[in-house]
Protein backbone atom coordinates (compact mmCIF):
# COMPACT_ATOMS: atom_id res chain seq x y z
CA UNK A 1 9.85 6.22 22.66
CA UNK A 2 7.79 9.27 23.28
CA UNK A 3 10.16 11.72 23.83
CA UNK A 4 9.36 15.27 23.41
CA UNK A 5 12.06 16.84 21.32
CA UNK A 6 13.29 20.20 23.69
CA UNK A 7 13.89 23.38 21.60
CA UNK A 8 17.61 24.79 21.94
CA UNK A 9 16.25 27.76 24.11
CA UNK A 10 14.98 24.92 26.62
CA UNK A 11 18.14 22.53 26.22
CA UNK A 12 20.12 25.85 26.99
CA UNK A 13 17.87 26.87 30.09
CA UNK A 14 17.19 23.11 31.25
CA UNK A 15 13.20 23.22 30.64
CA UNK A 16 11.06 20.79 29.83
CA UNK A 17 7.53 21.21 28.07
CA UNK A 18 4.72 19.76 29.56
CA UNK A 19 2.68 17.65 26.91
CA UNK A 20 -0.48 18.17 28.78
CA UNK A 21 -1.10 14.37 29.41
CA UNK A 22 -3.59 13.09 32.50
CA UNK A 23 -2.42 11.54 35.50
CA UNK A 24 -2.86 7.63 34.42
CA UNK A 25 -0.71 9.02 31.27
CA UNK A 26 1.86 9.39 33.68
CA UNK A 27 2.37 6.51 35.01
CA UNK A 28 3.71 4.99 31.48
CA UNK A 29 4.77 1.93 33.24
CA UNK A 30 6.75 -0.96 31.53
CA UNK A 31 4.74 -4.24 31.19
CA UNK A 32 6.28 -6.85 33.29
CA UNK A 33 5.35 -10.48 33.18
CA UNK A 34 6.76 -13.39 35.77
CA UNK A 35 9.84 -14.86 34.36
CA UNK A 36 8.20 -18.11 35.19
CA UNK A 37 5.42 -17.16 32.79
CA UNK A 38 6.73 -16.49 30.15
CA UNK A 39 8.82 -19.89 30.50
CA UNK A 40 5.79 -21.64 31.04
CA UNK A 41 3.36 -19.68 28.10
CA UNK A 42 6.20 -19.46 25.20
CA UNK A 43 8.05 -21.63 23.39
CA UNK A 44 10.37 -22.19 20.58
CA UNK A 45 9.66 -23.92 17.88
CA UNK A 46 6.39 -25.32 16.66
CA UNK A 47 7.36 -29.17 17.92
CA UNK A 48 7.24 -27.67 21.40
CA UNK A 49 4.33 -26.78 21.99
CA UNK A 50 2.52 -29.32 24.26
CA UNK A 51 -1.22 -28.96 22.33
CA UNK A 52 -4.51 -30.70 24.13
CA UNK A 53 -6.48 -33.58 21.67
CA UNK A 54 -9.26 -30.73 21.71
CA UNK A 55 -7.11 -28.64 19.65
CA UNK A 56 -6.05 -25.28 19.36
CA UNK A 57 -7.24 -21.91 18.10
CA UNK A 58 -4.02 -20.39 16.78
CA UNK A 59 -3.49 -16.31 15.45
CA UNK A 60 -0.34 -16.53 12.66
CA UNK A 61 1.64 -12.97 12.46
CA UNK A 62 4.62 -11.34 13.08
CA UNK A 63 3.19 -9.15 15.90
CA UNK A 64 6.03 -6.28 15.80
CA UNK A 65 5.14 -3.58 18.24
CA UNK A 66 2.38 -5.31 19.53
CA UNK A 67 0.45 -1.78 18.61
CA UNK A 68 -3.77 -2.01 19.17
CA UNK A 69 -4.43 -3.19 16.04
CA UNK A 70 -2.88 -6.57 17.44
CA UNK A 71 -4.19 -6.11 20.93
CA UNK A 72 -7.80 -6.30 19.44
CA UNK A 73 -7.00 -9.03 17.67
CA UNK A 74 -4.98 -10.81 20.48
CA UNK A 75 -8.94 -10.16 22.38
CA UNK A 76 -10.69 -11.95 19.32
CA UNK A 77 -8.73 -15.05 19.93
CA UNK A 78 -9.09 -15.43 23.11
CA UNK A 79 -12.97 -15.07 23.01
CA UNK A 80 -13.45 -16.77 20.14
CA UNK A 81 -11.31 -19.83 21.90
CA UNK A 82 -13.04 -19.71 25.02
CA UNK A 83 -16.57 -20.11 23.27
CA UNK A 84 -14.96 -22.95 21.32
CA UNK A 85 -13.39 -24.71 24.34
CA UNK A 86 -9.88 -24.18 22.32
CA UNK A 87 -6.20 -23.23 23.52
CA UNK A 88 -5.19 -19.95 22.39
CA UNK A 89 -2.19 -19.87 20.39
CA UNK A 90 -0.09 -16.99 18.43
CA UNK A 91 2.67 -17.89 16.55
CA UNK A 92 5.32 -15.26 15.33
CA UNK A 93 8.64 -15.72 14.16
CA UNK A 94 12.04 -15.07 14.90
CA UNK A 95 13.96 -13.04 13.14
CA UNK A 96 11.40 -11.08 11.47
CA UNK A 97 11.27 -12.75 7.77
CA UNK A 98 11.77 -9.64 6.31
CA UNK A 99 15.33 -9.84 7.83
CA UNK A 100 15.67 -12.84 5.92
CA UNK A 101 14.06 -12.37 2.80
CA UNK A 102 14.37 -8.91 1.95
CA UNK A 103 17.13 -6.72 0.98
CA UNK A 104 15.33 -3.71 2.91
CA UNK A 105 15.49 -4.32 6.66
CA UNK A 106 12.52 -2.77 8.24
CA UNK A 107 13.75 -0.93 11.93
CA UNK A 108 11.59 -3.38 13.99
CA UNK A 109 9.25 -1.77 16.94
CA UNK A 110 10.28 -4.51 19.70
CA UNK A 111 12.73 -7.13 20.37
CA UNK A 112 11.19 -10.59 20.09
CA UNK A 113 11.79 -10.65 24.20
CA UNK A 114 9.77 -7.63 24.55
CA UNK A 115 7.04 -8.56 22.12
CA UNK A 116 6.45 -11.91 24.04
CA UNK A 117 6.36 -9.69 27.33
CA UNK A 118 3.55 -7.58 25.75
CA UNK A 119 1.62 -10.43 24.40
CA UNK A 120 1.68 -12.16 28.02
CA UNK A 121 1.14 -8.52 30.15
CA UNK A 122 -2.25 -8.49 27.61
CA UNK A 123 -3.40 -12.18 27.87
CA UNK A 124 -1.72 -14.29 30.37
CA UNK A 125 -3.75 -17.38 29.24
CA UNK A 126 -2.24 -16.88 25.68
CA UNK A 127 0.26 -19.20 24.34
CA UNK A 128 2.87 -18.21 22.20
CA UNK A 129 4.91 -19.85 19.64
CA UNK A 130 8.03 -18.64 18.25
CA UNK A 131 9.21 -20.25 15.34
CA UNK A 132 12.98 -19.68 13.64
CA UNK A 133 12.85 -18.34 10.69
CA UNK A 134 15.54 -19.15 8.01
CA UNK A 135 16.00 -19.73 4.37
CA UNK A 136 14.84 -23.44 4.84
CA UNK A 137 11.68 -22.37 6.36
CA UNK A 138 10.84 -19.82 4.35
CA UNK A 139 10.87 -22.61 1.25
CA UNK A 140 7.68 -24.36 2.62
CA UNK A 141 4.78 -24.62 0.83
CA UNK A 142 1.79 -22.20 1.82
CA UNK A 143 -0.01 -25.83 1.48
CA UNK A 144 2.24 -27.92 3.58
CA UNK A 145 2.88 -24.89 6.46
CA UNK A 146 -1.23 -25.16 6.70
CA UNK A 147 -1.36 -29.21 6.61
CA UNK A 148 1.56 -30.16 8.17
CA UNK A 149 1.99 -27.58 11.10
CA UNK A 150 -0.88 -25.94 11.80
CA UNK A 151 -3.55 -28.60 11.29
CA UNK A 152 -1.20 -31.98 11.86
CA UNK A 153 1.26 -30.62 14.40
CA UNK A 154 -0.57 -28.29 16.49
CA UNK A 155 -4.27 -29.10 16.15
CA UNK A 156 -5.37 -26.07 14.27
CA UNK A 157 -9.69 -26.45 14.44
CA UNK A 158 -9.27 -22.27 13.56
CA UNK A 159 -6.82 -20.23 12.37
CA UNK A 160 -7.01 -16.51 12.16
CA UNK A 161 -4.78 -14.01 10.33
CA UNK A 162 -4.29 -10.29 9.62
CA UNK A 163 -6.23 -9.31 5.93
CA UNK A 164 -2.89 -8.37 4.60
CA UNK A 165 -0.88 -11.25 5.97
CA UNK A 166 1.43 -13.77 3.74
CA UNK A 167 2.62 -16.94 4.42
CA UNK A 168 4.39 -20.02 2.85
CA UNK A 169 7.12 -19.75 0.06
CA UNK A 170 7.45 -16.72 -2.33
CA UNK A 171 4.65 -15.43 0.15
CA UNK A 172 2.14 -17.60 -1.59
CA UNK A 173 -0.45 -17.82 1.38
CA UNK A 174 -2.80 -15.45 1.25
CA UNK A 175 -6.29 -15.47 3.27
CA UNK A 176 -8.37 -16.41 0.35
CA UNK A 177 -5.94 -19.54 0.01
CA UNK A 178 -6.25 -20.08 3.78
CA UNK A 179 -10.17 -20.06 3.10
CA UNK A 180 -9.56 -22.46 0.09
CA UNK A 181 -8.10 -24.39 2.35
CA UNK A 182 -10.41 -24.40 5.10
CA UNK A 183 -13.39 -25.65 3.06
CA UNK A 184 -11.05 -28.46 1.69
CA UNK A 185 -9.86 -29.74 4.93
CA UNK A 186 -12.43 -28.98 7.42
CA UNK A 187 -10.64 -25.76 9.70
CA UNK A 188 -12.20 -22.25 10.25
CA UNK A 189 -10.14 -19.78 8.75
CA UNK A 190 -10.47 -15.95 9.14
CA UNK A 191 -8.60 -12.65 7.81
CA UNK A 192 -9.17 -10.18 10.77
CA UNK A 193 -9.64 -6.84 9.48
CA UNK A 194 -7.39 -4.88 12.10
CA UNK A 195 -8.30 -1.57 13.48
CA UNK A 196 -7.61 1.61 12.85
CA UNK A 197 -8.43 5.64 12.85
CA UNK A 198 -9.51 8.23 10.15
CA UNK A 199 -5.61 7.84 8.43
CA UNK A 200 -5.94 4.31 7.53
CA UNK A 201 -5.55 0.77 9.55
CA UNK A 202 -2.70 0.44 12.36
CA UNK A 203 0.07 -1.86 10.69
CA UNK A 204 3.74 -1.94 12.01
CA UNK A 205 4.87 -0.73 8.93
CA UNK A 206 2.61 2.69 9.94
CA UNK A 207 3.96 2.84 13.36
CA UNK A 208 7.76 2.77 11.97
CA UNK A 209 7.15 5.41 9.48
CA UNK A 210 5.34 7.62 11.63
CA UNK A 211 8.74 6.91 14.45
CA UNK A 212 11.24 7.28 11.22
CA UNK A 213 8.98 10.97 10.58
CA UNK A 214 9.92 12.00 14.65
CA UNK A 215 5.81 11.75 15.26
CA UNK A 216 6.25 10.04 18.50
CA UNK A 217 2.78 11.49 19.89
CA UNK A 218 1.08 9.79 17.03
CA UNK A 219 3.48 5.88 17.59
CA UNK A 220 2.17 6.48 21.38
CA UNK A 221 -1.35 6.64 20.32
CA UNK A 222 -0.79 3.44 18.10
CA UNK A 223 1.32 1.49 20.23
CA UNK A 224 -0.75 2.63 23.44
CA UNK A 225 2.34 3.23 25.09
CA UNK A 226 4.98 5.11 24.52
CA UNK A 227 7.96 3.56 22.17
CA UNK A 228 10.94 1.93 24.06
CA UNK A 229 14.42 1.04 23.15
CA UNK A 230 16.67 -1.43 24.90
CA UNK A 231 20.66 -1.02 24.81
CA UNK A 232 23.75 -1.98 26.18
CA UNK A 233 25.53 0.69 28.28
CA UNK A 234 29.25 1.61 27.34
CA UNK A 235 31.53 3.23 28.50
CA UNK A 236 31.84 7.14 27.07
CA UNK A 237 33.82 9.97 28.10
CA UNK A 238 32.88 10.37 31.86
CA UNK A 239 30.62 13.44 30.98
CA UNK A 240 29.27 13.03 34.08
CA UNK A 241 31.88 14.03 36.60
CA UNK A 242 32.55 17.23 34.72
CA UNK A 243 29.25 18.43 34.51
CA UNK A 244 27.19 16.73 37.44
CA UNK A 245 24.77 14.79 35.96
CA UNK A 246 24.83 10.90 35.58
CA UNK A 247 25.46 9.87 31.96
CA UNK A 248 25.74 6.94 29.79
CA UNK A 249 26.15 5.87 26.39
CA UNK A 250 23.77 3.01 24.73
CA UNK A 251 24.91 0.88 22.03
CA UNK A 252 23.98 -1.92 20.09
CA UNK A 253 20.16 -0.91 20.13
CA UNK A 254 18.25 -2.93 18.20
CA UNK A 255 14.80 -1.12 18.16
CA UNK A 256 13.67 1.52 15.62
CA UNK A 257 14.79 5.08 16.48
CA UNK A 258 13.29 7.92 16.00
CA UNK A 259 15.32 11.08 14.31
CA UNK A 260 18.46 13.12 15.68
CA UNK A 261 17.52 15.02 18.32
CA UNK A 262 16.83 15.53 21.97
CA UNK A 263 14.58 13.68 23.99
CA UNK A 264 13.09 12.99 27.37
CA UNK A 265 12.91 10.20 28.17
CA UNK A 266 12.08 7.96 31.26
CA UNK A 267 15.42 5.59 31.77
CA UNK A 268 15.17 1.93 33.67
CA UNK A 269 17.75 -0.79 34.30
CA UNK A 270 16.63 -3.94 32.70
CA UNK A 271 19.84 -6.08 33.83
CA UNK A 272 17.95 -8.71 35.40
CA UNK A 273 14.84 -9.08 33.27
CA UNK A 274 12.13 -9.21 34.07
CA UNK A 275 12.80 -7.08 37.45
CA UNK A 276 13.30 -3.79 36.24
CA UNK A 277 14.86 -1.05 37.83
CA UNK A 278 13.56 2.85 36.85
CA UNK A 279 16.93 4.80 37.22
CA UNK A 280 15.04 8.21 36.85
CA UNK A 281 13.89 10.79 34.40
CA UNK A 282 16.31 11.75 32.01
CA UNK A 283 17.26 13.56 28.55
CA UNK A 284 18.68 11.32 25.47
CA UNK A 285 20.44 12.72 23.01
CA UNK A 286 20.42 11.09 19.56
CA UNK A 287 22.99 11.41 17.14
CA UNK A 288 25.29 14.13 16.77
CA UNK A 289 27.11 15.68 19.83
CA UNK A 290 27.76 19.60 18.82
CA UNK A 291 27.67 21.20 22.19
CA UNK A 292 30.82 18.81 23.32
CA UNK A 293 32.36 19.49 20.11
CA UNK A 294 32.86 15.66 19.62
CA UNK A 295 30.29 14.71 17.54
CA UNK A 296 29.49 10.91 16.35
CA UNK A 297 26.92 9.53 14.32
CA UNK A 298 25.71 5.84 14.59
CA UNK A 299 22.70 4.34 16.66
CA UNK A 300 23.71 5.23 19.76
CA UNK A 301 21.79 7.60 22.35
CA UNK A 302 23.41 9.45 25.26
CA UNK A 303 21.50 10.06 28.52
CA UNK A 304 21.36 12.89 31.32
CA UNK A 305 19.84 11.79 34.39
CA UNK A 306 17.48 14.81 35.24
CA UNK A 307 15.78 13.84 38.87
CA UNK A 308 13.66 17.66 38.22
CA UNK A 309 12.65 16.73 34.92
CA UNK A 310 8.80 17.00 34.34
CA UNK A 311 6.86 14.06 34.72
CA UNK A 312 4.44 14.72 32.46
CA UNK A 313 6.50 15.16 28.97
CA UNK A 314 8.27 11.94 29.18
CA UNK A 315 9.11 8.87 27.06
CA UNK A 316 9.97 5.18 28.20
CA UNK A 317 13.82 4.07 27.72
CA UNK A 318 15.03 0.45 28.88
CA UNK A 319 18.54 1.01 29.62
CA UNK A 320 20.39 -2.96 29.50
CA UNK A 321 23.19 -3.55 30.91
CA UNK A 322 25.33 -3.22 34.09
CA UNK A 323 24.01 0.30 35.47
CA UNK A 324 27.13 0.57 37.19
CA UNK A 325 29.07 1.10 33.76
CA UNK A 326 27.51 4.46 33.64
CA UNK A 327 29.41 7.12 34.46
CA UNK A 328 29.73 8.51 38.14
């Protein structure tokens, strides 16, 4: 979340820096697609899917953040489909295989929820697949995943992945296999070379070090929008009717956080996805607690409502959970 970190001096006087961003930066408004839609445009499971005999056009990746680098190629598929009369199709997977496969746990940029959100807000014709991932289904075959899935189950005629993705067992598939493949069984198969800027191409695993580093100007610019976390309010220590600001305490966030420190933020209800509720401006505090003299440590922010806070230095939290937990 792009939060500008507040000095002590302006924690202690109640000031907020301006971060010199445009009107239209302002706004920072959380993507919000129909609940209907994304019912209707996402589904679980490859078997699911309900594919036309003209086939499909389908974009294999995990998709975490959703930063540019997958919005452009989110845009490729959906041209290149619509000049071959295909359905569009991205498939990602759930939970992230790393969390399945890998001793080291990436922080992940967005929930699979809000990924599927961000995919729909970009391209509402897109359709989106969202297969479990397990120990089972990490044991297939690059081969068979190609043949038996993509091609025989959901009428790949082109399939299009990242030029660093990896797919089937021991992470076997690589594009030069899918191309292999391709020529042998009669599919168009690209590697899309994603974007990127003067330090190197936009990749998830970019956008959480640069969040891990506290360079939240630079994870806005890649995600093109500023980073959000969702958690559950709990209750706390009723901060707020001693010092006169509303309060609450988030837990069980599951999103990437950036380091200890102070933050604005911008804080929203999202109880009853997908209506979401903007509570108001506010200032999260992450980590330790030294001006209460009760510190804690653990992934858990605290907020200040603060209604005078400046609009323009601002980040994006989702606050989830009954709003009425919060303290009074």
């Amino acid at each position: 979340m792009l939060f500008e970190q507040c000095s002590a001096s302006e924690r202690k006087q109640g000031q907020i820096r301006p971060n010199g961003r445009d009107a239209s930066a302002r706004q920072n408004k959380r993507a919000v697609v129909d609940a209907a839609s994304v019912s209707e445009r996402s589904v679980t499971g490859f078997q699911n899917l309900q594919v036309p005999s003209s086939g499909t056009l389908i974009a294999v990746g995990n998709f975490d953040g959703v930063h540019i680098g997958h919005r452009a190629l989110i845009e490729h598929v959906l041209a290149q489909a619509k000049s071959r009369s295909l359905m569009p199709v991205a498939m990602t997977f759930d939970p992230h295989p790393a969390r399945v496969l890998s001793a080291s746990v990436p922080q992940l940029l967005t929930t699979t929820e809000r990924k599927i959100e961000l995919m729909l807000h970009l391209a509402p014709q897109l359709n989106i697949v969202v297969q479990p991932f397990d120990t089972d289904f990490s044991r297939i075959e690059a081969e068979t995943f190609v043949e038996q899935i993509l091609l025989k189950s959901l009428r790949a005629r082109y399939v299009l992945v990242g030029s660093n993705f990896h797919f089937g067992r021991a992470r076997r598939g690589t594009p030069d296999l899918l191309r292999h493949l391709a020529d042998k069984l009669g599919f168009i198969a690209e590697a899309f070379e994603l974007s990127g800027d003067t330090a190197g191409s936009y990749s998830s695993s970019r956008v959480r070090s640069e969040l891990a580093a506290g360079n939240l100007e630079s994870v806005a610019s890649m995600l093109g929008r500023p980073h959000a976390i969702t958690g559950v309010v709990v209750p706390g220590d009723a901060m707020g009717r001693v010092i006169g600001f509303p309060t609450a305490n988030l837990s069980e966030i599951e999103e990437g956080l950036p380091p200890a420190g102070v933050y604005t933020c911008i804080v929203c209800d999202a109880t009853s996805l997908p209506a979401v509720s903007r509570l108001g401006l506010g200032v999260m505090s992450l980590g330790l607690r030294p001006t209460v003299n009760r510190g804690f440590a653990g992934s858990i922010g605290h907020w200040f409502c603060l209604q005078a806070a400046d609009p323009d230095c601002h980040g994006f939290g989702r606050c989830r959970g009954n709003g009425r937990d919060a303290d009074e």
